[in-house]
Protein backbone atom coordinates (compact mmCIF):
# COMPACT_ATOMS: atom_id res chain seq x y z
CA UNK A 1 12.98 18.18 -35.74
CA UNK A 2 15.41 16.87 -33.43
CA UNK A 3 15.59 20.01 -31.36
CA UNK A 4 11.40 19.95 -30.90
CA UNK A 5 11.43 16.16 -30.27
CA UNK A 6 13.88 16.18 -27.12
CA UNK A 7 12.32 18.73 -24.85
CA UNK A 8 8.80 17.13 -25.44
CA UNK A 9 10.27 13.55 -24.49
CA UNK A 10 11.49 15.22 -21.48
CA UNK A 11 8.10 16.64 -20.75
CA UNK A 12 6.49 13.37 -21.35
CA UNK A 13 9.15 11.89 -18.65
CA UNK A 14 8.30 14.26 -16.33
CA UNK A 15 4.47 14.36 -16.54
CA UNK A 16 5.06 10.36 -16.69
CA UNK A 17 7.06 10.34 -13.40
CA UNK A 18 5.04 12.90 -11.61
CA UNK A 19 1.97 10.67 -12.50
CA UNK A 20 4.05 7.38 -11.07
CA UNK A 21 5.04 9.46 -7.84
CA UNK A 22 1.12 9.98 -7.53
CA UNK A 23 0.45 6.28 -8.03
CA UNK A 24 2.86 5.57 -5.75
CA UNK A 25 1.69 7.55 -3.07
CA UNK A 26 -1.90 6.33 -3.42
CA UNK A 27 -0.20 2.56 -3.58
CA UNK A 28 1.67 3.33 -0.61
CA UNK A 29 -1.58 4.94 1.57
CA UNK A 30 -3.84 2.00 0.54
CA UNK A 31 -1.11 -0.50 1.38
CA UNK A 32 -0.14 1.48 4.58
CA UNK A 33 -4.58 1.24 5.10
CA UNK A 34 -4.33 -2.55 4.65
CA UNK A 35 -1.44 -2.94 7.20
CA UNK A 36 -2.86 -1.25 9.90
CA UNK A 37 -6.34 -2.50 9.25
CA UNK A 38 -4.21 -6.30 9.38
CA UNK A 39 -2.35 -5.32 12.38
CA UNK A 40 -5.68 -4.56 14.24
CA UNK A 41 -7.19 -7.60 13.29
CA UNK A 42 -4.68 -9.47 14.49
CA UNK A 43 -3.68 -7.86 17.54
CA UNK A 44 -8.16 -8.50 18.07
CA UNK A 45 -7.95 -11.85 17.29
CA UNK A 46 -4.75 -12.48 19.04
CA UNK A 47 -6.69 -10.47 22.47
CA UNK A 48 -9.62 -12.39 21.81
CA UNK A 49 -7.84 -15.85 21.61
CA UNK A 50 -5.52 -15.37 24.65
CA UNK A 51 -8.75 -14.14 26.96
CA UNK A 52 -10.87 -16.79 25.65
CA UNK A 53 -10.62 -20.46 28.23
CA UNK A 54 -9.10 -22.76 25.65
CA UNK A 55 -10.23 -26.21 26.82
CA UNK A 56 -10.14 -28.23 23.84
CA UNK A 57 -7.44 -28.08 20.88
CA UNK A 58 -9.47 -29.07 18.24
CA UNK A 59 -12.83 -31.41 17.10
């Protein structure tokens, strides 16, 4: 029993890690997504707010 039970564990680790490499990777894109798309908007709104006339700070 022992014999049968260690090479399936090991299966299961590697099907488990594979899986976690995979969720990773989509983590990573959709993070790597989110940065850009935050780096944009704030390189915008930073080109925006430098162009604009500022002539009052404020109400």
């Amino acid at each position: 029993a022992m014999k049968l039970n260690i090479p399936s564990s090991i299966n299961n680790f590697k099907q488990g890690f594979i899986f976690g490499l995979i969720v990773i990777e989509r983590l990573h894109n959709s993070l790597l997504c989110l940065i850009h798309s935050f780096i944009y908007i704030a390189h915008s709104w930073l080109f925006l707010t430098i162009n604009k006339p500022v002539e009052s700070d404020g109400e």
